[in-house]
PDB file of N, CA and C in Angstrom:
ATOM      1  N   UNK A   1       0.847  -1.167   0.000  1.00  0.00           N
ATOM      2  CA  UNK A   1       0.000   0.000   0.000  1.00  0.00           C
ATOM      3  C   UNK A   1       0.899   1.238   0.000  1.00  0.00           C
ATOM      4  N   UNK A   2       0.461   2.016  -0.734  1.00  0.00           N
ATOM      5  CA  UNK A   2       1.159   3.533  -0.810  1.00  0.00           C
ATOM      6  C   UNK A   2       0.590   4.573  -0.018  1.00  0.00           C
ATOM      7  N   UNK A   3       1.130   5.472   1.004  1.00  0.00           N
ATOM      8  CA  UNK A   3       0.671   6.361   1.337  1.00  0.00           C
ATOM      9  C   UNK A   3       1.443   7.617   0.780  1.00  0.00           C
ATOM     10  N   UNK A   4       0.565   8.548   0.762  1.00  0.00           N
ATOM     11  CA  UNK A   4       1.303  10.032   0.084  1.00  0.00           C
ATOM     12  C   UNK A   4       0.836  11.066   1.560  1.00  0.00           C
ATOM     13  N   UNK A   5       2.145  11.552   1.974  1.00  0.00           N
ATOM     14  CA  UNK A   5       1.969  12.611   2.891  1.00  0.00           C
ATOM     15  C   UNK A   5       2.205  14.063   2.473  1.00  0.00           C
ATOM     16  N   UNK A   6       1.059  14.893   2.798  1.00  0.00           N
ATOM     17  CA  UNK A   6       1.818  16.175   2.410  1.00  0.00           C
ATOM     18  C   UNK A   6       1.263  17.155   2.903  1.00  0.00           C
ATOM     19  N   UNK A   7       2.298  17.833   3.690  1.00  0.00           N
ATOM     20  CA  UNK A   7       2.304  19.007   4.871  1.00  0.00           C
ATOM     21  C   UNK A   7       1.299  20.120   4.169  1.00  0.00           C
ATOM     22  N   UNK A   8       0.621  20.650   5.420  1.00  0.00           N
ATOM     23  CA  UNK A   8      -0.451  21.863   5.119  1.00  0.00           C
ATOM     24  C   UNK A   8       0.276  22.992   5.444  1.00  0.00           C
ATOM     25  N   UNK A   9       0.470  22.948   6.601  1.00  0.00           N
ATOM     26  CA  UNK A   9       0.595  24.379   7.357  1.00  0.00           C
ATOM     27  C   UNK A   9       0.448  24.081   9.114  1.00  0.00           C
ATOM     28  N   UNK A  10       1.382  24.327   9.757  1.00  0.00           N
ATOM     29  CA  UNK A  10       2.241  24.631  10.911  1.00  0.00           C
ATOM     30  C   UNK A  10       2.038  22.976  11.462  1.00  0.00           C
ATOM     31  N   UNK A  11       0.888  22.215  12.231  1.00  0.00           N
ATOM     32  CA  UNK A  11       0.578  21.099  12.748  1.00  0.00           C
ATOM     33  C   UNK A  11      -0.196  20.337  11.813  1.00  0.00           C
ATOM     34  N   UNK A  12      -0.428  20.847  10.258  1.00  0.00           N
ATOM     35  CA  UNK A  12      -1.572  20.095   9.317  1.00  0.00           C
ATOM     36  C   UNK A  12      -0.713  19.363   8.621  1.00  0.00           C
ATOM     37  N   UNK A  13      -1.442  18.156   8.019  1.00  0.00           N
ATOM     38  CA  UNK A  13      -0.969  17.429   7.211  1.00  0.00           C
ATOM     39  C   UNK A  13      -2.110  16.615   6.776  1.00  0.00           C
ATOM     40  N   UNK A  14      -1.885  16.172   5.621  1.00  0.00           N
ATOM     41  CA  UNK A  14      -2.758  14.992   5.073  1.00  0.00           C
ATOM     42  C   UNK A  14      -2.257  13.407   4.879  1.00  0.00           C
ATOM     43  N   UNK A  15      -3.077  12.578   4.646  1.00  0.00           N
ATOM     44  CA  UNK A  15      -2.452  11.514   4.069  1.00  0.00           C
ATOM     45  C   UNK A  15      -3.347  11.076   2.951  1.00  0.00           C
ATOM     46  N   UNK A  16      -3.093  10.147   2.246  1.00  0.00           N
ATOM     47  CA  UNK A  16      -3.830   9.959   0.778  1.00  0.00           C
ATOM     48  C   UNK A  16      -3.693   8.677   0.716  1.00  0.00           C
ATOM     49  N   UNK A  17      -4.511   7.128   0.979  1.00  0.00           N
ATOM     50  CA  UNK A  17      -4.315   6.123   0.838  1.00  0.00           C
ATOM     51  C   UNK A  17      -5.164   5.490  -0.759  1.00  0.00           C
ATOM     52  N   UNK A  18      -5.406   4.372  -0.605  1.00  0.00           N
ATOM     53  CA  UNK A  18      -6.564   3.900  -1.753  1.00  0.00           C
ATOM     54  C   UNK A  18      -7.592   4.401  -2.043  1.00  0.00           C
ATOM     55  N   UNK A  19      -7.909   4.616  -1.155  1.00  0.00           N
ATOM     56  CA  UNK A  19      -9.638   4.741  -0.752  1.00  0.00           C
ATOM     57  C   UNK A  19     -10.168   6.138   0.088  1.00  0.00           C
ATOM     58  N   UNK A  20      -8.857   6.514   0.614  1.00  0.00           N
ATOM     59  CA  UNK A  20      -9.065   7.206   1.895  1.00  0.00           C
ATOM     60  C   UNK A  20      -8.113   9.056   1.752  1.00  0.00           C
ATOM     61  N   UNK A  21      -8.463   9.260   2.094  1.00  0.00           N
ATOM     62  CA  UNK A  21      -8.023  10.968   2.381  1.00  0.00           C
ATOM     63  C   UNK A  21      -8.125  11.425   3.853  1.00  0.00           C
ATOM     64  N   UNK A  22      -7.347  11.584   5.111  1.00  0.00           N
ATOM     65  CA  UNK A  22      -7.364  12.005   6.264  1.00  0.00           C
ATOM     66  C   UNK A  22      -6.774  13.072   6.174  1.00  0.00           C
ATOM     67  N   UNK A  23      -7.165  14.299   7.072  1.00  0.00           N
ATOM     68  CA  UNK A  23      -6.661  15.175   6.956  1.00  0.00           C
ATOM     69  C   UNK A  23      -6.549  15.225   8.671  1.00  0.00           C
ATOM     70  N   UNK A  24      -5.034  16.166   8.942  1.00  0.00           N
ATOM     71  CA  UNK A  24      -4.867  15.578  10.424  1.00  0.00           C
ATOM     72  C   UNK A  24      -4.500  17.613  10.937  1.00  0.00           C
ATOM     73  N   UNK A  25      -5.314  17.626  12.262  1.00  0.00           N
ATOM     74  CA  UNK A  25      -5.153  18.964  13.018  1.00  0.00           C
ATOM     75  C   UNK A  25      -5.013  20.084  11.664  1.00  0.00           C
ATOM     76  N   UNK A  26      -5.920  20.733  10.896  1.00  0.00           N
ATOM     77  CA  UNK A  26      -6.504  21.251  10.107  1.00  0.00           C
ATOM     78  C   UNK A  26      -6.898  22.649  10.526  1.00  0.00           C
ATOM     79  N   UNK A  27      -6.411  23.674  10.343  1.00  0.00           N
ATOM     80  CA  UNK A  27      -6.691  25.218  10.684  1.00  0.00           C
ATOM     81  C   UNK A  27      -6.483  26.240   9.580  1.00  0.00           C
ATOM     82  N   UNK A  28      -5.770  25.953   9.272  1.00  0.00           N
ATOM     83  CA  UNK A  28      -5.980  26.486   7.677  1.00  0.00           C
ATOM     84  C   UNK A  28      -4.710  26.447   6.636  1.00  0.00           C
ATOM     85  N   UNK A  29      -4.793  26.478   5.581  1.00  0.00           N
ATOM     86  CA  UNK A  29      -3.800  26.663   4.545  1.00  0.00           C
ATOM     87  C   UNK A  29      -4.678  25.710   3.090  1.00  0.00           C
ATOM     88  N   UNK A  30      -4.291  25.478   1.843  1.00  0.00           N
ATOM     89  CA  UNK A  30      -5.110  24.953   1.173  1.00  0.00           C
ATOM     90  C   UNK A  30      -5.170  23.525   0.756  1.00  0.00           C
ATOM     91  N   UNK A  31      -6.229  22.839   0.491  1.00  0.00           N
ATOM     92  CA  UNK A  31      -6.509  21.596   0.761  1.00  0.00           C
ATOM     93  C   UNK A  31      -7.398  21.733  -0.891  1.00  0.00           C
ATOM     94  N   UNK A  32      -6.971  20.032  -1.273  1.00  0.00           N
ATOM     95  CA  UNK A  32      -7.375  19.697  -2.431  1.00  0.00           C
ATOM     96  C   UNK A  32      -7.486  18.335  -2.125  1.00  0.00           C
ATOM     97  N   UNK A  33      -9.428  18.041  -2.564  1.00  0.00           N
ATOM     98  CA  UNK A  33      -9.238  16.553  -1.870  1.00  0.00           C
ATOM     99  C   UNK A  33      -9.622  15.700  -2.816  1.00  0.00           C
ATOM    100  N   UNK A  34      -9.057  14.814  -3.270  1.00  0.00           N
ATOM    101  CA  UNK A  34      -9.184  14.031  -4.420  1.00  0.00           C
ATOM    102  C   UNK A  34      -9.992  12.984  -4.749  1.00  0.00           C
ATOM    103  N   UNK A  35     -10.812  13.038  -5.794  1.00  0.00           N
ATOM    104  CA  UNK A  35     -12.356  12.546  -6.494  1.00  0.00           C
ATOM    105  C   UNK A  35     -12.365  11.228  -5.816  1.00  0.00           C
ATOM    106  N   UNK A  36     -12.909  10.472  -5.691  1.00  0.00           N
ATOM    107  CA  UNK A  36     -13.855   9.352  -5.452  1.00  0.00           C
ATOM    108  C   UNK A  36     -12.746   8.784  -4.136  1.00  0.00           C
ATOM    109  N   UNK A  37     -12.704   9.393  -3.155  1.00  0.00           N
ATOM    110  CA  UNK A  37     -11.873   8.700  -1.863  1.00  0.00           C
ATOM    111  C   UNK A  37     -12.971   9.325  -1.027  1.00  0.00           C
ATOM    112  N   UNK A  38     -12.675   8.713   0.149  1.00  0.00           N
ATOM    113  CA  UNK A  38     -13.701   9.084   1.803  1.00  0.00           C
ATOM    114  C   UNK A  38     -12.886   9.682   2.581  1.00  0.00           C
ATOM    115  N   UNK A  39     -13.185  11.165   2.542  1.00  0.00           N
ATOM    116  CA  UNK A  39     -12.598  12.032   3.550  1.00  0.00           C
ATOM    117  C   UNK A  39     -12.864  12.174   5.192  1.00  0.00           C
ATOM    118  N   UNK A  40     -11.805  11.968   5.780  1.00  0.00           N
ATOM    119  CA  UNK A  40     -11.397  12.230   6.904  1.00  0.00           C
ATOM    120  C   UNK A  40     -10.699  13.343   7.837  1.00  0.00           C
ATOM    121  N   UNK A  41     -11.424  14.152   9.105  1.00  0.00           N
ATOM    122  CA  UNK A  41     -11.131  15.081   9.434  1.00  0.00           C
ATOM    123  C   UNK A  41     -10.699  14.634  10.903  1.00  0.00           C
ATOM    124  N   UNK A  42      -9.477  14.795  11.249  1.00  0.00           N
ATOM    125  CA  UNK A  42      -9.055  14.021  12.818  1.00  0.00           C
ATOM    126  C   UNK A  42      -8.670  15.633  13.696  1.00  0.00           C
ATOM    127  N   UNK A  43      -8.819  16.007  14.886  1.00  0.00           N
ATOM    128  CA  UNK A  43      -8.510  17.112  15.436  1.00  0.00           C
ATOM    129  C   UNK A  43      -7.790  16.531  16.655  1.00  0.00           C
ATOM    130  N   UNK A  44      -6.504  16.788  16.924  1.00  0.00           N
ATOM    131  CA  UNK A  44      -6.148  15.800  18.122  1.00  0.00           C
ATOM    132  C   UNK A  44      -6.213  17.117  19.561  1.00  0.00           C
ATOM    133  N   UNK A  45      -6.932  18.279  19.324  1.00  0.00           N
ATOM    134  CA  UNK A  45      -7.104  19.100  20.228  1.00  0.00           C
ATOM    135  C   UNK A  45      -7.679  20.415  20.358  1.00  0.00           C
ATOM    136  N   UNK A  46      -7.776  20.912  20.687  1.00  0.00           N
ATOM    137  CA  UNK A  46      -9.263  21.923  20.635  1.00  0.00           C
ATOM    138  C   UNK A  46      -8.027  23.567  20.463  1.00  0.00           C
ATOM    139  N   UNK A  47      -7.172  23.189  20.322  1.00  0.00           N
ATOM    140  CA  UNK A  47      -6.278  24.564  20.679  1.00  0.00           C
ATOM    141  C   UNK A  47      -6.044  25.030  19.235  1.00  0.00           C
ATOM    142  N   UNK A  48      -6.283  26.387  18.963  1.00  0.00           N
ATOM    143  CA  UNK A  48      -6.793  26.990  17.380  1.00  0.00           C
ATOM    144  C   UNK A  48      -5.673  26.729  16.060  1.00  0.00           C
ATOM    145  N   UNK A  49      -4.751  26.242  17.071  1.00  0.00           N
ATOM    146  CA  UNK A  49      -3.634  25.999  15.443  1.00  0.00           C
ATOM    147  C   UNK A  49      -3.511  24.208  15.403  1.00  0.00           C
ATOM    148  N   UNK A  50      -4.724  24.072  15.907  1.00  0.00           N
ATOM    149  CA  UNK A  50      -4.814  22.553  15.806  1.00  0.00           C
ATOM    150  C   UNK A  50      -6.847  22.075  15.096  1.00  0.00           C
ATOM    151  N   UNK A  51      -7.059  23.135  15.394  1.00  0.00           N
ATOM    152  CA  UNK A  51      -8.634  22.928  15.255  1.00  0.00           C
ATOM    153  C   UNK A  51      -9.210  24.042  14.568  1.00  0.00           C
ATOM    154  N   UNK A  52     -10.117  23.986  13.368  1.00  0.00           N
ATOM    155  CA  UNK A  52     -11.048  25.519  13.447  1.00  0.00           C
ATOM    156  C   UNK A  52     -12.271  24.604  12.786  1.00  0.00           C
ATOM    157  N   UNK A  53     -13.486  25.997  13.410  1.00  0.00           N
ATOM    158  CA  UNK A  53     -14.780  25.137  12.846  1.00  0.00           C
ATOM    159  C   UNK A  53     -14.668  25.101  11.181  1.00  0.00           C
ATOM    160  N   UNK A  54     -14.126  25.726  10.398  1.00  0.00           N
ATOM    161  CA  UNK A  54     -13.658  25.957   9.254  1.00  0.00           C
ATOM    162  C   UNK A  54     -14.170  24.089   8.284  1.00  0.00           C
ATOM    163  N   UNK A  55     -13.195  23.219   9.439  1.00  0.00           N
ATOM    164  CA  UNK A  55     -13.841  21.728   8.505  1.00  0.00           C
ATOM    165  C   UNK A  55     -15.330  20.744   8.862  1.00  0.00           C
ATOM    166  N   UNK A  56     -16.115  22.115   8.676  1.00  0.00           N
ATOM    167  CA  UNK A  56     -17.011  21.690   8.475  1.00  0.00           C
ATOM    168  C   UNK A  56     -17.877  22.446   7.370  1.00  0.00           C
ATOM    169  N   UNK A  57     -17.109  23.269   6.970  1.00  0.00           N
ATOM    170  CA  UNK A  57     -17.839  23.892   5.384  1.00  0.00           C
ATOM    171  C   UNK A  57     -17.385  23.158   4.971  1.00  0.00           C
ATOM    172  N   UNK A  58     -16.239  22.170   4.391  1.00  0.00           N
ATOM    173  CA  UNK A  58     -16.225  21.456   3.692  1.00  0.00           C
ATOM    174  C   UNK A  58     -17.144  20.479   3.127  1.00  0.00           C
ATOM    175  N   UNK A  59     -16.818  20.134   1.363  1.00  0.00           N
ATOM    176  CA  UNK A  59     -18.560  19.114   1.624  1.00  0.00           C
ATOM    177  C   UNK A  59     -17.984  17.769   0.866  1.00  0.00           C
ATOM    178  N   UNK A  60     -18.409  16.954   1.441  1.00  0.00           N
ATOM    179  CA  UNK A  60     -18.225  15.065   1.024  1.00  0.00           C
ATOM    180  C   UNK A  60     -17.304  14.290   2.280  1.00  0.00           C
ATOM    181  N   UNK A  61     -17.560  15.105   3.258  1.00  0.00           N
ATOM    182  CA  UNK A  61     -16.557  14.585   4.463  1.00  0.00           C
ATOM    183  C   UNK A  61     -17.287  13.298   4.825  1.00  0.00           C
ATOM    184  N   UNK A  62     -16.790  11.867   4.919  1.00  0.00           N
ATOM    185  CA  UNK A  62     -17.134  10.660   5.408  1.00  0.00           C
ATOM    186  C   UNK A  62     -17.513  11.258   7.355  1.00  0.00           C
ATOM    187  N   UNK A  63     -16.264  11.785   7.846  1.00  0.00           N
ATOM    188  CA  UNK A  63     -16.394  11.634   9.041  1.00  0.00           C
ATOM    189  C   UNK A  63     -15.481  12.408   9.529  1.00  0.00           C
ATOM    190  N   UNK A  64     -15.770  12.935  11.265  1.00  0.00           N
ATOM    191  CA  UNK A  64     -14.940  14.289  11.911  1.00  0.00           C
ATOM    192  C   UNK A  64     -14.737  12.879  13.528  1.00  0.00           C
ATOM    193  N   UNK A  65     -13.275  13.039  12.781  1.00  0.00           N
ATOM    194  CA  UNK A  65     -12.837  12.374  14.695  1.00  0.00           C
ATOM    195  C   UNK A  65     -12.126  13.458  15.525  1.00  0.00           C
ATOM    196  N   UNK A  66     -12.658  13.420  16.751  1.00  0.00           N
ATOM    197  CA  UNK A  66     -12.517  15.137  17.376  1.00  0.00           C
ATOM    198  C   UNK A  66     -11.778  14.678  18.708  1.00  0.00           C
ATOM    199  N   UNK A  67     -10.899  15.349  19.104  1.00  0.00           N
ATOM    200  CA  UNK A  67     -10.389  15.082  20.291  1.00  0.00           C
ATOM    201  C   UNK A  67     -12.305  15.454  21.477  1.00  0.00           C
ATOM    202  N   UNK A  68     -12.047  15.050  22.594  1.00  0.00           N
ATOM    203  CA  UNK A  68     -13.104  15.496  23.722  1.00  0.00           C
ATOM    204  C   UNK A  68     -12.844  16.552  24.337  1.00  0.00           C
ATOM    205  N   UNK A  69     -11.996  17.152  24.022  1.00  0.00           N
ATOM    206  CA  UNK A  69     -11.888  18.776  24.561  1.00  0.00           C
ATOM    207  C   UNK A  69     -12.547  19.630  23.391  1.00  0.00           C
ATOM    208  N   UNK A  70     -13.010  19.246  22.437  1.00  0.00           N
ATOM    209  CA  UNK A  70     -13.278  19.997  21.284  1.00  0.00           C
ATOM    210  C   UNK A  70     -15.024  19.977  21.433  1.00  0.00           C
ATOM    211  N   UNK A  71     -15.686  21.427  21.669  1.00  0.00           N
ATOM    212  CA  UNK A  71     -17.030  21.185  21.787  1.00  0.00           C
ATOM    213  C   UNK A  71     -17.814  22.161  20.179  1.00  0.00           C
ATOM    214  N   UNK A  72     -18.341  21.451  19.726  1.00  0.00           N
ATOM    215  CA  UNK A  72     -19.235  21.749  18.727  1.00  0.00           C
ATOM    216  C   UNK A  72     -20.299  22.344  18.845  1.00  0.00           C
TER     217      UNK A  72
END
């Protein structure tokens, strides 16, 4: 299996598997998410250069795994 990593901006990063697109501690810089995979949004903490409500305008997100300090 191949994974492709590639840095966002300060704590962001993505990964890009078969099937799959995770995007990890997400606050901003630009993101391009690629056709027919299941996107993933992981926040490992509620602190603003790790989290913004921002990924949730996004649209075709499979799923948001949120640290429990993070309230919605």
């Amino acid at each position: 299996m191949q994974v492709k990593v590639e840095y966002i901006h300060h704590s962001g990063f993505s990964l890009e598997f078969d099937k799959s697109f995770i995007v990890f501690d997400y606050f901003k810089g630009d993101l391009v998410f690629p056709k027919g995979k299941n996107i993933y949004f992981l926040s490992s903490h509620s602190h603003p250069d790790h989290f913004s409500q921002k990924i949730f305008d996004f649209k075709g997100v499979k799923k948001y795994i949120l640290s429990d300090d993070i309230r919605t």
